[in-house]
Protein backbone atom coordinates (compact mmCIF):
# COMPACT_ATOMS: atom_id res chain seq x y z
CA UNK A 1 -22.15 -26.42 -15.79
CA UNK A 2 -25.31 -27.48 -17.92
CA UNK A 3 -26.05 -24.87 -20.65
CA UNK A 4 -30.27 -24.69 -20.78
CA UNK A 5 -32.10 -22.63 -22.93
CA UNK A 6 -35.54 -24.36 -24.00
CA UNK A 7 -38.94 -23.17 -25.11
CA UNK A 8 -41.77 -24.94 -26.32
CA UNK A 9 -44.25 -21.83 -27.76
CA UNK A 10 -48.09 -22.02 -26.86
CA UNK A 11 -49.02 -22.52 -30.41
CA UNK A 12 -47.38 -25.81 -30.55
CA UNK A 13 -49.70 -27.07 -27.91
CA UNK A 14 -53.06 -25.34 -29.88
CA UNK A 15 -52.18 -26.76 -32.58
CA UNK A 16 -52.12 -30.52 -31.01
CA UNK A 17 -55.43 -29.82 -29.44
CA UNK A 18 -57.44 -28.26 -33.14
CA UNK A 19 -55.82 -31.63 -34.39
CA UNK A 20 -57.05 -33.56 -31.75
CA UNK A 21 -60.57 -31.98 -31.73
CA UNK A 22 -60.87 -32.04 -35.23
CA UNK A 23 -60.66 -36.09 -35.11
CA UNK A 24 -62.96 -36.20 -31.94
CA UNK A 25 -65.48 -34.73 -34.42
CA UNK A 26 -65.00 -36.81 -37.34
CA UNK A 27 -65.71 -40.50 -37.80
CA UNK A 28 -63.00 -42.20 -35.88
CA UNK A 29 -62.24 -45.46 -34.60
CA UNK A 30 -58.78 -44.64 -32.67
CA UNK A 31 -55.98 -42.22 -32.29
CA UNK A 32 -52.04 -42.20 -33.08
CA UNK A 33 -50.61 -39.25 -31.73
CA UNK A 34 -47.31 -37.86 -30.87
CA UNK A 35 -47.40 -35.37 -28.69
CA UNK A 36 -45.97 -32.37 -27.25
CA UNK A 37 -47.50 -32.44 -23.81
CA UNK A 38 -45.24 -33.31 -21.27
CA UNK A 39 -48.15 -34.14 -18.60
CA UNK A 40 -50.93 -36.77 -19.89
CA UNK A 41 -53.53 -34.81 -17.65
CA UNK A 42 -53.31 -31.76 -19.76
CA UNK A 43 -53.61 -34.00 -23.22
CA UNK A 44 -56.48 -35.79 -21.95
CA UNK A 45 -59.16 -33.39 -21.57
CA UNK A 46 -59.31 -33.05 -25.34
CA UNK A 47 -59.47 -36.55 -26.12
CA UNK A 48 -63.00 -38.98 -26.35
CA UNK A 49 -62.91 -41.43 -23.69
CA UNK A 50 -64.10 -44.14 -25.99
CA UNK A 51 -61.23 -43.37 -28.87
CA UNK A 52 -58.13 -46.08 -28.58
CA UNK A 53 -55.37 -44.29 -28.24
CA UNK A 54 -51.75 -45.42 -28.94
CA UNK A 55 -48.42 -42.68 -28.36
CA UNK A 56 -45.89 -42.63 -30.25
CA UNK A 57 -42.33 -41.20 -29.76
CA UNK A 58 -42.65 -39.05 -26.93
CA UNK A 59 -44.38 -39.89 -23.63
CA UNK A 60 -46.24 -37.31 -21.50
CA UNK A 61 -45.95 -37.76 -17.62
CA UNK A 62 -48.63 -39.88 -16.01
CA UNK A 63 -48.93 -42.11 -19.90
CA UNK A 64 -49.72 -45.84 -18.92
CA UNK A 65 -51.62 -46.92 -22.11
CA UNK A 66 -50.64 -48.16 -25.24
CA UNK A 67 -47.90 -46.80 -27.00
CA UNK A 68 -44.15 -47.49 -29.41
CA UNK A 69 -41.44 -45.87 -28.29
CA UNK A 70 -37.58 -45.95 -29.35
CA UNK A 71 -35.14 -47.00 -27.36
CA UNK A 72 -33.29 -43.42 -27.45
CA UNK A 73 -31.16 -44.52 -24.17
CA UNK A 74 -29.57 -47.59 -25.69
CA UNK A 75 -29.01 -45.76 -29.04
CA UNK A 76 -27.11 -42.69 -27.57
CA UNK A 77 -25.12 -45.02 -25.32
CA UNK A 78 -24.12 -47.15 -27.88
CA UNK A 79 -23.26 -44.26 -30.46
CA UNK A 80 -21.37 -42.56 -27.25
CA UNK A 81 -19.74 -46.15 -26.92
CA UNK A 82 -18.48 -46.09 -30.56
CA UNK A 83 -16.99 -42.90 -30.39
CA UNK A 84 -15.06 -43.80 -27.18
CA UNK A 85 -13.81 -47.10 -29.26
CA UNK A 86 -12.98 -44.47 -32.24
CA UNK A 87 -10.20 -42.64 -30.12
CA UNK A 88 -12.43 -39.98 -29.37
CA UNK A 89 -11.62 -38.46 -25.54
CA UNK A 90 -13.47 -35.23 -25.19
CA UNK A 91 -17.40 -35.79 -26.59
CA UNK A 92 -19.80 -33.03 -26.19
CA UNK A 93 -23.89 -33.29 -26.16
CA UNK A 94 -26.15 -31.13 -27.88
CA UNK A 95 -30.11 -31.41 -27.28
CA UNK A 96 -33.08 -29.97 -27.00
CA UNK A 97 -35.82 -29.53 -24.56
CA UNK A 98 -35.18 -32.45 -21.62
CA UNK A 99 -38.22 -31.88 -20.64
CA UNK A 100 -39.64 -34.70 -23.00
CA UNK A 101 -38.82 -38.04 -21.93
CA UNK A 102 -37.24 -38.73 -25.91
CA UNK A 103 -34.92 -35.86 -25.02
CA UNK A 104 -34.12 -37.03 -21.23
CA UNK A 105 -33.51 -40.42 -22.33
CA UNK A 106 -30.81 -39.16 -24.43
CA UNK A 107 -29.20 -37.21 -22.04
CA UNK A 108 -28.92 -40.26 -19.39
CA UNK A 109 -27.26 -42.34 -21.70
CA UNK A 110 -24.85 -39.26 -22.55
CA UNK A 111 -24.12 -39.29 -19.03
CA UNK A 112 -24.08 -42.62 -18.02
CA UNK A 113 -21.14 -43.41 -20.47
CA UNK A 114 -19.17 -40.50 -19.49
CA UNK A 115 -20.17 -39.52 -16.27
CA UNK A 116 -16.87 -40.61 -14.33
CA UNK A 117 -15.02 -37.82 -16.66
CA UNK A 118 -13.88 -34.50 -15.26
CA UNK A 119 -15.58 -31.08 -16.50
CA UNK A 120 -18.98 -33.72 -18.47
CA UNK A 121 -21.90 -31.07 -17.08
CA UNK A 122 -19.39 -28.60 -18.93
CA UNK A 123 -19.93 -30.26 -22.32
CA UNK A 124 -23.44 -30.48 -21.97
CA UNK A 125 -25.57 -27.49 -24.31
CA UNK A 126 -29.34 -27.85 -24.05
CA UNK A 127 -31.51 -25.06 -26.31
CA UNK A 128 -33.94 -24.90 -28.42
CA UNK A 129 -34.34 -26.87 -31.29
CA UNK A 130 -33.21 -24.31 -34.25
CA UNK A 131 -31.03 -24.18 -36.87
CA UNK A 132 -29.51 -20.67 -35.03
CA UNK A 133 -29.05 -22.66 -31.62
CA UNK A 134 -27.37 -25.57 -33.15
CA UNK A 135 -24.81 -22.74 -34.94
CA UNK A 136 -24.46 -21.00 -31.49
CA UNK A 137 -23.54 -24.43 -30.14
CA UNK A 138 -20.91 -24.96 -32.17
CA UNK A 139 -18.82 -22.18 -31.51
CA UNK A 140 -19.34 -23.41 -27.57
CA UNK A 141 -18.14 -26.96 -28.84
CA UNK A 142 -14.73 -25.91 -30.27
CA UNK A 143 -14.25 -23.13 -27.19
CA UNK A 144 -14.28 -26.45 -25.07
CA UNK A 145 -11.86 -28.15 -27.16
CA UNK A 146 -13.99 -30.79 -27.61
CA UNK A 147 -13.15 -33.46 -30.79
CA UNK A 148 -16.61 -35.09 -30.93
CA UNK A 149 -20.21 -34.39 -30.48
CA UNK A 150 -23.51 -36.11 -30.31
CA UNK A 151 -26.30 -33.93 -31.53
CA UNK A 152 -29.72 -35.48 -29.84
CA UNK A 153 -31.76 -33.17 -32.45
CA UNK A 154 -31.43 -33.36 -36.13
CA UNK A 155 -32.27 -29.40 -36.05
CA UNK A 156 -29.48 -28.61 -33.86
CA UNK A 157 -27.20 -30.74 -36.37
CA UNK A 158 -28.22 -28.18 -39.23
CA UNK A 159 -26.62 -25.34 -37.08
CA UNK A 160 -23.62 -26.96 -36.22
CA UNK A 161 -22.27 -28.42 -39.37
CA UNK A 162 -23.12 -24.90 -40.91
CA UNK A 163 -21.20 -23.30 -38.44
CA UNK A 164 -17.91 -26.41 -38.80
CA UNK A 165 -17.85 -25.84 -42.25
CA UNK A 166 -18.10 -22.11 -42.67
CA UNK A 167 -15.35 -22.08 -40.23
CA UNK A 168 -13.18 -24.31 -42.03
CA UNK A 169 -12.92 -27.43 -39.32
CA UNK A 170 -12.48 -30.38 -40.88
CA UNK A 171 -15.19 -33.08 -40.29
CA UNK A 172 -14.27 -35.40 -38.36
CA UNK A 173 -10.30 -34.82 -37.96
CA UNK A 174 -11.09 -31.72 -35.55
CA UNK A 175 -14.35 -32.69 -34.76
CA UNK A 176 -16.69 -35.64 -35.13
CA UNK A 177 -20.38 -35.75 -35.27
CA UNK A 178 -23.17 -37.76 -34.60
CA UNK A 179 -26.87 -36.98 -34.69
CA UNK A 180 -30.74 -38.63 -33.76
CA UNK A 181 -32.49 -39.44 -36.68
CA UNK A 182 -31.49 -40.57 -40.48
CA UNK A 183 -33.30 -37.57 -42.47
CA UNK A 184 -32.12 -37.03 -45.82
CA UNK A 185 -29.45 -34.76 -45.28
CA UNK A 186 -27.28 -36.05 -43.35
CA UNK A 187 -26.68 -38.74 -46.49
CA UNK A 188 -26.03 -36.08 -48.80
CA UNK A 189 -24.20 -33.60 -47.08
CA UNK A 190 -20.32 -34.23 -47.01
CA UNK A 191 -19.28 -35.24 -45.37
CA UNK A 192 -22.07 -37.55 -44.61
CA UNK A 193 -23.25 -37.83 -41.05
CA UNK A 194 -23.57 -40.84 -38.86
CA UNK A 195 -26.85 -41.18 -37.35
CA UNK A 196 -28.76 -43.23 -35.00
CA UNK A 197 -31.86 -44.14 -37.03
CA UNK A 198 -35.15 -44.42 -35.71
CA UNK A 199 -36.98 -47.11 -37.79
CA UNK A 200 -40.42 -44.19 -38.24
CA UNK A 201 -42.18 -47.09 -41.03
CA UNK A 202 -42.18 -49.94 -38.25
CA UNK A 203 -43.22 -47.52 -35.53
CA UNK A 204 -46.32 -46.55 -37.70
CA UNK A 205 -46.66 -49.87 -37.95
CA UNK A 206 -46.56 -51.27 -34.79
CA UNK A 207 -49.15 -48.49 -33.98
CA UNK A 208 -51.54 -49.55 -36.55
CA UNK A 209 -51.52 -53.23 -35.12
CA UNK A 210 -51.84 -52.10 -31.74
CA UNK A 211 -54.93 -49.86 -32.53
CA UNK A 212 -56.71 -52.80 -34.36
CA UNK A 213 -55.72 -54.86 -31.06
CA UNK A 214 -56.99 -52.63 -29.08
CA UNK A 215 -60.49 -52.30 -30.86
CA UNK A 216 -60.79 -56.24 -30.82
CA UNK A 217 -59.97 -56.20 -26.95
CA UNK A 218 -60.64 -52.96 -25.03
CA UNK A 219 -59.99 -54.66 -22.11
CA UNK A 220 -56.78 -56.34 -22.81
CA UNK A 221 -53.51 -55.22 -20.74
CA UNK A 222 -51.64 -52.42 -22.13
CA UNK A 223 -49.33 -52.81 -24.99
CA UNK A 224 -46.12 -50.92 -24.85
CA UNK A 225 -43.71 -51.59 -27.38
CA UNK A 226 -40.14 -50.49 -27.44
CA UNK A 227 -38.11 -50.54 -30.92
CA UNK A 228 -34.39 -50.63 -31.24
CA UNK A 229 -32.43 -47.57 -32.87
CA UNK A 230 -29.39 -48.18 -35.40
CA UNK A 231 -26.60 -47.18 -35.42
CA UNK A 232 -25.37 -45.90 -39.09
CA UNK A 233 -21.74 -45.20 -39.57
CA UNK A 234 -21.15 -42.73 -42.05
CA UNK A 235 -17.84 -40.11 -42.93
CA UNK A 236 -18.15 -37.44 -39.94
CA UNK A 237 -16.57 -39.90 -37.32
């Protein structure tokens, strides 16, 4: 069974659009946006036609122009990989919101590296992307009897390490853990966390260079870069 509970509130989205709007009206020669859309025709209304615009991160439905993306598949499967070469038999997945394609890409390559395995949709928990959800999860994790999980929202990670330590379960001989994204805290906490890092300073740049390209040569073929994730192996696995 796959565990959903995801909301995205309406103030997120006004919030893009003031931002968006507030550009449109100021002197500016092109756009680098990540969004929370999840369908391009929505996004577009608010944006000026003649504005280059380059995505980062997430991509909305219907998106063909320029953008930088990670590579979130091949990260998750080759963190899911690792923990299968670590000894690790029953992993769990924790995310948020599928309905961005960041979040589904994660998911597939959850699933593609463990799909033959009996009871995987029962490991699955999807919520929101809270501290509280992530400390819900984690109760659900141990219920399962599950030694590992990969957490595909640094949020969610919060919750559940909270919840693993209060509780006394030793990090990672019970339970191992691996989360998206190498923010600060997971390097301080202990034990630290393995993460797969998205390199954020080359996807700005990349996104800088592709604007600058794209004011040169409006007419030029889309550019659509795709970076490669790291995996960092720290104390929880």
């Amino acid at each position: 069974m796959l565990h959903v509970h995801c909301r995205r509130t309406r103030r997120d989205f006004e919030h893009e659009i003031e931002q968006v709007q507030l550009l449109n009206h100021q002197i500016t020669d092109g756009i680098i946006l990540a969004t929370t859309f999840h369908d391009f025709d929505e996004l577009k209304d608010y944006l000026e036609e003649d504005h280059p615009l380059v995505l980062i991160d997430r991509i909305p439905n219907g998106y063909d122009g320029d953008s930088v993306t990670i590579d979130s598949y091949r990260g998750t499967v080759e963190a899911i990989q690792y923990l299968k070469e670590s000894g690790y038999r029953r992993i769990g997945f924790a995310g948020a919101d599928i309905s961005i394609s960041t979040a589904k890409e994660r998911l597939k390559g959850f699933r593609d590296v463990l799909q033959p395995e009996a009871d995987l949709e029962d490991r699955i928990f999807i919520s929101r992307p809270t501290y509280e959800d992530g400390y819900q999860i984690a109760s659900k994790l141990i219920e399962q009897g599950l030694d590992a999980v990969f957490s595909a929202n640094n949020v969610l990670t919060t919750g559940i390490m909270h919840y693993l330590v209060e509780h006394d379960i030793l990090i990672p001989e019970d339970i191992a853990v691996i989360t998206f994204d190498n923010t600060e805290w997971t390097q301080i906490i202990s034990p630290s966390v393995t993460v797969v890092e998205q390199p954020a300073y080359q996807m700005g740049v990349e996104a800088a260079n592709i604007i600058l390209e794209r004011i040169e040569s409006p007419d030029n073929e889309p550019i659509q870069t795709v970076l490669k994730p790291t995996l960092i192996k720290r104390k929880s696995t």
